[in-house]
C-alpha atoms as a PDB file:
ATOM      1  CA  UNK A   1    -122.053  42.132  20.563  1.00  0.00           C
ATOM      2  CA  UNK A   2    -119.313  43.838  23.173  1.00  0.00           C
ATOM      3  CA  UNK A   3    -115.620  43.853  21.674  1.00  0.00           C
ATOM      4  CA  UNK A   4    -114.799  41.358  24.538  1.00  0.00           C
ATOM      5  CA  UNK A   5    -117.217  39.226  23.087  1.00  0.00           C
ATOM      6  CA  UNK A   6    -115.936  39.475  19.342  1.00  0.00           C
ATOM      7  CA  UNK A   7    -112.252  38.862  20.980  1.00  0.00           C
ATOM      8  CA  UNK A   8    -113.099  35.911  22.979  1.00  0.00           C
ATOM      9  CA  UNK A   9    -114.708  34.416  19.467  1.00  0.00           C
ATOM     10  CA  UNK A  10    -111.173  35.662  18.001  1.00  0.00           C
ATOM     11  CA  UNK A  11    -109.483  33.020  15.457  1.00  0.00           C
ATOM     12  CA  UNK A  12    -106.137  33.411  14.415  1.00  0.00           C
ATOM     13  CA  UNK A  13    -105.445  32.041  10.343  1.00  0.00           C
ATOM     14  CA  UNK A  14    -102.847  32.720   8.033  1.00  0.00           C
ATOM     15  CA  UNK A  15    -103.922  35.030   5.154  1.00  0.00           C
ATOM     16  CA  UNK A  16    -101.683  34.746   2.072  1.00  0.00           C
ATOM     17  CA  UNK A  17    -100.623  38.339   1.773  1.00  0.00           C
ATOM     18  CA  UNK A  18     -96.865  38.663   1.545  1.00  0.00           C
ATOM     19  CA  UNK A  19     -94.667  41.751   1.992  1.00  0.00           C
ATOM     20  CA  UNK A  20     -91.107  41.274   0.481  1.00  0.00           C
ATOM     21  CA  UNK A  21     -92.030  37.273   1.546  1.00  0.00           C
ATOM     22  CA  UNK A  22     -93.047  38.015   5.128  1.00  0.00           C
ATOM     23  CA  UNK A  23     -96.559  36.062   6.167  1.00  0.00           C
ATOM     24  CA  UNK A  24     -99.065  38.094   7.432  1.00  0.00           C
ATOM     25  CA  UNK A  25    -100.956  36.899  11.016  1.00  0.00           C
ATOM     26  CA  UNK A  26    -104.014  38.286  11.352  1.00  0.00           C
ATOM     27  CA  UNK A  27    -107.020  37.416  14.108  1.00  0.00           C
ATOM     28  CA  UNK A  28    -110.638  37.612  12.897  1.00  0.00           C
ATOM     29  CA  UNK A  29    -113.797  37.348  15.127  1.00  0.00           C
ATOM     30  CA  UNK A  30    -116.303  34.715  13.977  1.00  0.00           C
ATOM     31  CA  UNK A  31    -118.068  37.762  11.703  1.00  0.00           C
ATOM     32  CA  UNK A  32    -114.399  37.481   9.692  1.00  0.00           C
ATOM     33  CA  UNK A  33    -113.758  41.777  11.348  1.00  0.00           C
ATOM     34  CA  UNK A  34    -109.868  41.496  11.348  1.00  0.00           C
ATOM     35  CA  UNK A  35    -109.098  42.623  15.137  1.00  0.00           C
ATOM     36  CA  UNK A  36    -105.413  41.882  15.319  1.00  0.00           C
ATOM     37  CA  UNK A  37    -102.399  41.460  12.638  1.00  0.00           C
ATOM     38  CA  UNK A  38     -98.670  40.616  12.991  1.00  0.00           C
ATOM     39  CA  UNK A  39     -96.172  39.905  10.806  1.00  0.00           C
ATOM     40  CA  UNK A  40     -92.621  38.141  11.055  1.00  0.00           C
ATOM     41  CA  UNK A  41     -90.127  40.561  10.870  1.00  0.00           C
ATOM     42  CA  UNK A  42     -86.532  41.230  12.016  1.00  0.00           C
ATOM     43  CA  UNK A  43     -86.308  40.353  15.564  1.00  0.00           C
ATOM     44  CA  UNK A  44     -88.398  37.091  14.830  1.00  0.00           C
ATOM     45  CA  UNK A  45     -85.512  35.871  13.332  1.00  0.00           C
ATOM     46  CA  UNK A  46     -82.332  34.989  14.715  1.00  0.00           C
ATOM     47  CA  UNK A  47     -79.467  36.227  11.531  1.00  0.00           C
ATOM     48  CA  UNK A  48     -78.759  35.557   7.789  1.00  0.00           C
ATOM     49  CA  UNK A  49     -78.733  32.088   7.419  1.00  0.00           C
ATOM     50  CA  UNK A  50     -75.668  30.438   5.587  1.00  0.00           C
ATOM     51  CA  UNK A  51     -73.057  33.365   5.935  1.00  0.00           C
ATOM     52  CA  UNK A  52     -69.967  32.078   4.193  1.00  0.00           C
ATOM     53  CA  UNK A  53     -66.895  33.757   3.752  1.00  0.00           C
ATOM     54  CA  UNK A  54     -64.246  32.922   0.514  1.00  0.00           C
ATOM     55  CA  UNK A  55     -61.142  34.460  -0.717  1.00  0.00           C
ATOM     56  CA  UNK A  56     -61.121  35.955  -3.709  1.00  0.00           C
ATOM     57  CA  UNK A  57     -57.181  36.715  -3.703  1.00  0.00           C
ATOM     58  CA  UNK A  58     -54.180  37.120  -1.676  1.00  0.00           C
ATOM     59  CA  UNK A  59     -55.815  40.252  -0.643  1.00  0.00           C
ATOM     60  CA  UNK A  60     -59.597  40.027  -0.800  1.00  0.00           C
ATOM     61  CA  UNK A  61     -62.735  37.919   0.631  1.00  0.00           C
ATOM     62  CA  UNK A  62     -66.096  37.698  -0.231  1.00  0.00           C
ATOM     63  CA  UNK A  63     -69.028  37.347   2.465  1.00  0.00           C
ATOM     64  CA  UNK A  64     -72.261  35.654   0.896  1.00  0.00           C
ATOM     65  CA  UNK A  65     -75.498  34.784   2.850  1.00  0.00           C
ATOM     66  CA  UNK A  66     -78.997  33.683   2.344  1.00  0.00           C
ATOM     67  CA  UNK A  67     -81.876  36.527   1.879  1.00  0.00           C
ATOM     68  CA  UNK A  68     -83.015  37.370   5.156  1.00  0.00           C
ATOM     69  CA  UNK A  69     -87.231  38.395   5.291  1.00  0.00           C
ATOM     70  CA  UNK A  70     -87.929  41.843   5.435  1.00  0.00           C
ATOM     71  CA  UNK A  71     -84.479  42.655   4.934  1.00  0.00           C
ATOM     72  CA  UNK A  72     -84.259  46.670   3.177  1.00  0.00           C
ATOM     73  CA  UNK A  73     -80.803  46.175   3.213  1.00  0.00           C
ATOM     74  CA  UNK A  74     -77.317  44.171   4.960  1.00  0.00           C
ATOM     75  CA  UNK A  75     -74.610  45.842   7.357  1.00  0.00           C
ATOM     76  CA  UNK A  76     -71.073  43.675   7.101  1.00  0.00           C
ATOM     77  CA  UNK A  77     -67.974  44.015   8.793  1.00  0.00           C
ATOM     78  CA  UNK A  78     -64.746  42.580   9.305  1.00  0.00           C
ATOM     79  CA  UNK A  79     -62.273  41.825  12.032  1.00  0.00           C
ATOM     80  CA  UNK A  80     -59.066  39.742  12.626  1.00  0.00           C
ATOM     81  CA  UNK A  81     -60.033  38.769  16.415  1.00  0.00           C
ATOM     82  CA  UNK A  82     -63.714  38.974  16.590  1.00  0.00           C
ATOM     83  CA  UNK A  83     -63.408  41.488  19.111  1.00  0.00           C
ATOM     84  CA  UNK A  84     -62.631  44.538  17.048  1.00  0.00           C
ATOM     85  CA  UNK A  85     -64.862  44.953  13.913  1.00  0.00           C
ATOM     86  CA  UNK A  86     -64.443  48.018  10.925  1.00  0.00           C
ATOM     87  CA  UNK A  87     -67.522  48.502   8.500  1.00  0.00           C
ATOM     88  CA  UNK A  88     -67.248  47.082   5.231  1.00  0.00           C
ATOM     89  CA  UNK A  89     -70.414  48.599   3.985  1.00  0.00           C
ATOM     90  CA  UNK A  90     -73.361  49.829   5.607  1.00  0.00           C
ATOM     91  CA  UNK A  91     -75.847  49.512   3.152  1.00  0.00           C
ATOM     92  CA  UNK A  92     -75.606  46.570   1.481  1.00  0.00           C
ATOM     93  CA  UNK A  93     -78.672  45.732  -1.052  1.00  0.00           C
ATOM     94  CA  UNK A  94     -77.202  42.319  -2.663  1.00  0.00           C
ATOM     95  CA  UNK A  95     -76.407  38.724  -1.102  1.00  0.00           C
ATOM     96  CA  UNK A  96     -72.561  39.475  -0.683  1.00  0.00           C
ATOM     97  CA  UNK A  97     -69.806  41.612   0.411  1.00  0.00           C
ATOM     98  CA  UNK A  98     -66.059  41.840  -0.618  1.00  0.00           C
ATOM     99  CA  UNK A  99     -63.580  42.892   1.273  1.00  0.00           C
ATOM    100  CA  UNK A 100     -60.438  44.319  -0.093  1.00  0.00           C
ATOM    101  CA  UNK A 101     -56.749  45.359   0.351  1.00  0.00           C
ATOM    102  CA  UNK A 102     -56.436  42.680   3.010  1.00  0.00           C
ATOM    103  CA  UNK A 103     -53.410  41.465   4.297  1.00  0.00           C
ATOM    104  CA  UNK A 104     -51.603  38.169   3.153  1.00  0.00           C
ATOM    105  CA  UNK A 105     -51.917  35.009   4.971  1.00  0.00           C
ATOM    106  CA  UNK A 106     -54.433  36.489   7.820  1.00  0.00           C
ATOM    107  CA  UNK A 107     -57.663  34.934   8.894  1.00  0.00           C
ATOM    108  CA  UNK A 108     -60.347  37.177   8.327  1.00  0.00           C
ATOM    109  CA  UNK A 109     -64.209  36.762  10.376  1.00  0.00           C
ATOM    110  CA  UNK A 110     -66.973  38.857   8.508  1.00  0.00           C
ATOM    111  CA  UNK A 111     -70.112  38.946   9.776  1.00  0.00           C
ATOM    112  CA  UNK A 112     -73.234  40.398   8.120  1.00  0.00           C
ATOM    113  CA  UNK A 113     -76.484  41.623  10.235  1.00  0.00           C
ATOM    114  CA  UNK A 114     -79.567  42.323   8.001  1.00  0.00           C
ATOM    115  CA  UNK A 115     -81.564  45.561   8.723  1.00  0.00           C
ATOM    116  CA  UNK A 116     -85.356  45.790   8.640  1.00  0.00           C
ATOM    117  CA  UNK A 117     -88.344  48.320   9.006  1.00  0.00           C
ATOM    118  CA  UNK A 118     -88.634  47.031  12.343  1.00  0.00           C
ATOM    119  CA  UNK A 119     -85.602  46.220  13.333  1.00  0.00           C
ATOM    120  CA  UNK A 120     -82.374  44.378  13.016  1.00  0.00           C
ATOM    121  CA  UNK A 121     -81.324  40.882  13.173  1.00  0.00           C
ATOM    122  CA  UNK A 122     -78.352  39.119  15.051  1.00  0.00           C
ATOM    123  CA  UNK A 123     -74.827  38.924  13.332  1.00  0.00           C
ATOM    124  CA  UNK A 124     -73.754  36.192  11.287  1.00  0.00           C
ATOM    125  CA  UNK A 125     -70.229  35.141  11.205  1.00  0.00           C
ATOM    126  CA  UNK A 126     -67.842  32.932   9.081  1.00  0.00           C
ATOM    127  CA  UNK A 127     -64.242  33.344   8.497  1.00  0.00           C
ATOM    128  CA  UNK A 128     -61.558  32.282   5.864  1.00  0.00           C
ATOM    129  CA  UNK A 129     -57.632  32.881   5.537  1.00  0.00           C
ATOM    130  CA  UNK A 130     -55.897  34.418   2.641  1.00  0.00           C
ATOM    131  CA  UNK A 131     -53.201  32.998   0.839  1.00  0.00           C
END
């Protein structure tokens, strides 16, 4: 049988192997000779879903989001006009940031972008105001 043969007999199922939670996609000809895989990484996804941002104090905030898949690790930063952002930390490996010596009574946005083998998501922004 030609490979163009095996492709056009090509079926496409979901195996249940998962890499840090990521499905696997992987086409099989009708002998069940895996031809094609994929998986759903990074720029399959739009950003970390749920970012929310709380103040801790007068002077610091926390950014928290949900677990992104695939995600090695979480870039966050912070700005008082969304158009000029400073690094809070580059290399996140947990679910949330803090931000610290703040100033008083300033609305903060963070954002937090999660970094994969493959790639990187969009941003995710909330915002808060300290006290």
């Amino acid at each position: 049988m030609s490979t163009a043969d095996e492709t056009a007999r090509a079926t496409a199922r979901l195996e249940n192997n998962l890499n840090w939670g990521i499905p696997l996609y992987r086409g099989f000809n009708a002998a069940g000779k895996a031809l094609v895989s994929s998986s759903l990484q990074g720029d399959d996804f739009d950003a970390p879903a749920n970012p929310v941002a709380a103040e801790d104090s007068s002077t610091a905030m926390t950014l928290s989001w949900d677990f992104f898949p695939g995600a090695t690790h979480y870039e966050v930063e912070i700005s008082e006009d969304e158009l000029e952002w400073t690094s809070v930390d580059d290399a996140v490996v947990a679910l949330s940031c803090q931000a610290t010596e703040l100033t008083t009574a300033t609305e903060y946005f963070m954002r937090v972008k999660a970094v994969t083998a493959t790639g990187e998501s969009e941003w995710a922004t909330a915002s808060d105001t300290t006290d």
